[in-house]
Protein backbone atom coordinates (compact mmCIF):
# COMPACT_ATOMS: atom_id res chain seq x y z
CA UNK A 1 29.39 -99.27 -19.89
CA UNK A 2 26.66 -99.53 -22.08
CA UNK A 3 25.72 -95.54 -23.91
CA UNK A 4 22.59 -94.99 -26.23
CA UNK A 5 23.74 -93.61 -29.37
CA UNK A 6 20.78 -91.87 -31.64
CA UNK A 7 21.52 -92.13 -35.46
CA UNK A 8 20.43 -91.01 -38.70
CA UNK A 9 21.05 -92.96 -41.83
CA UNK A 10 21.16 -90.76 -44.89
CA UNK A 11 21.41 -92.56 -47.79
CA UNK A 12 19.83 -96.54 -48.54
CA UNK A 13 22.80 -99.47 -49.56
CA UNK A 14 22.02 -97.97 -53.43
CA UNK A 15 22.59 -94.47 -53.21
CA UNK A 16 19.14 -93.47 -52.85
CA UNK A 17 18.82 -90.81 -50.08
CA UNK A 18 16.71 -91.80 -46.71
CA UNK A 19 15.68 -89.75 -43.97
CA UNK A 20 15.65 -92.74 -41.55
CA UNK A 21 16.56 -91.66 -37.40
CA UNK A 22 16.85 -94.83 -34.65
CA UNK A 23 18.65 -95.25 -31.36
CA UNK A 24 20.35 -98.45 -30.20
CA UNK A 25 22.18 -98.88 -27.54
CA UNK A 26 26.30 -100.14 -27.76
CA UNK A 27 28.84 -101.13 -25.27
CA UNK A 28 31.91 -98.46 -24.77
CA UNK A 29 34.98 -99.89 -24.52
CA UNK A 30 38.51 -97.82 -23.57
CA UNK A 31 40.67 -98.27 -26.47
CA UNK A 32 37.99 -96.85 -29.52
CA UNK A 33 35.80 -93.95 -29.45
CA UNK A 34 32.20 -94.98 -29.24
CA UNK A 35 31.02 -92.92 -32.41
CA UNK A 36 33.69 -94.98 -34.36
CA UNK A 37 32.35 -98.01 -33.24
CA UNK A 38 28.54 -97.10 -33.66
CA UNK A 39 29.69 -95.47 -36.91
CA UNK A 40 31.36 -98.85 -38.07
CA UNK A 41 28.58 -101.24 -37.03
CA UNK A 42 25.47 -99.50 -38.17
CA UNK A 43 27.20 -99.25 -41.43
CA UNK A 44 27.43 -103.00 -41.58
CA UNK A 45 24.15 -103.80 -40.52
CA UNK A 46 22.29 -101.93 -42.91
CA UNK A 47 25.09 -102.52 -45.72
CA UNK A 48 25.63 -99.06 -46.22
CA UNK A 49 28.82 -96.65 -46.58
CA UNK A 50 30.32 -95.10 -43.29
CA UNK A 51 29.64 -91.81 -44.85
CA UNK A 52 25.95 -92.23 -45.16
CA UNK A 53 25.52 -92.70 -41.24
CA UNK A 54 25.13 -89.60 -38.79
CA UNK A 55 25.60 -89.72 -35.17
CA UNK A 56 23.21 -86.79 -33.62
CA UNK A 57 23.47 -87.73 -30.15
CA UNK A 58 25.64 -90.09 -27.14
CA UNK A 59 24.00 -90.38 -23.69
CA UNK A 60 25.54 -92.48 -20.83
């Protein structure tokens, strides 16, 4: 099933803080919660900690 997860990253790859909100859509699998995964993935695409990466809002 594929969800729409909005974001918000707060912080850039240097430790400079951004107020930067998106949405992107991820496929929900069974076995891992799907704010872990979106968590984990938008942290490696924009090269950023996992702390500097908010999930505001999951719709199916």
């Amino acid at each position: 099933m594929n969800v729409k997860v909005h974001y918000r990253i707060t912080q850039d790859r240097a430790g400079i803080p951004q107020d930067f909100c998106g949405a992107r859509h991820f496929v929900a699998s069974a076995d891992k919660a799907i704010e872990d995964i979106a968590r984990t993935q938008l942290a490696a695409d924009y090269q950023i900690p996992l702390s500097a990466v908010e999930i505001s809002r999951i719709e199916a």
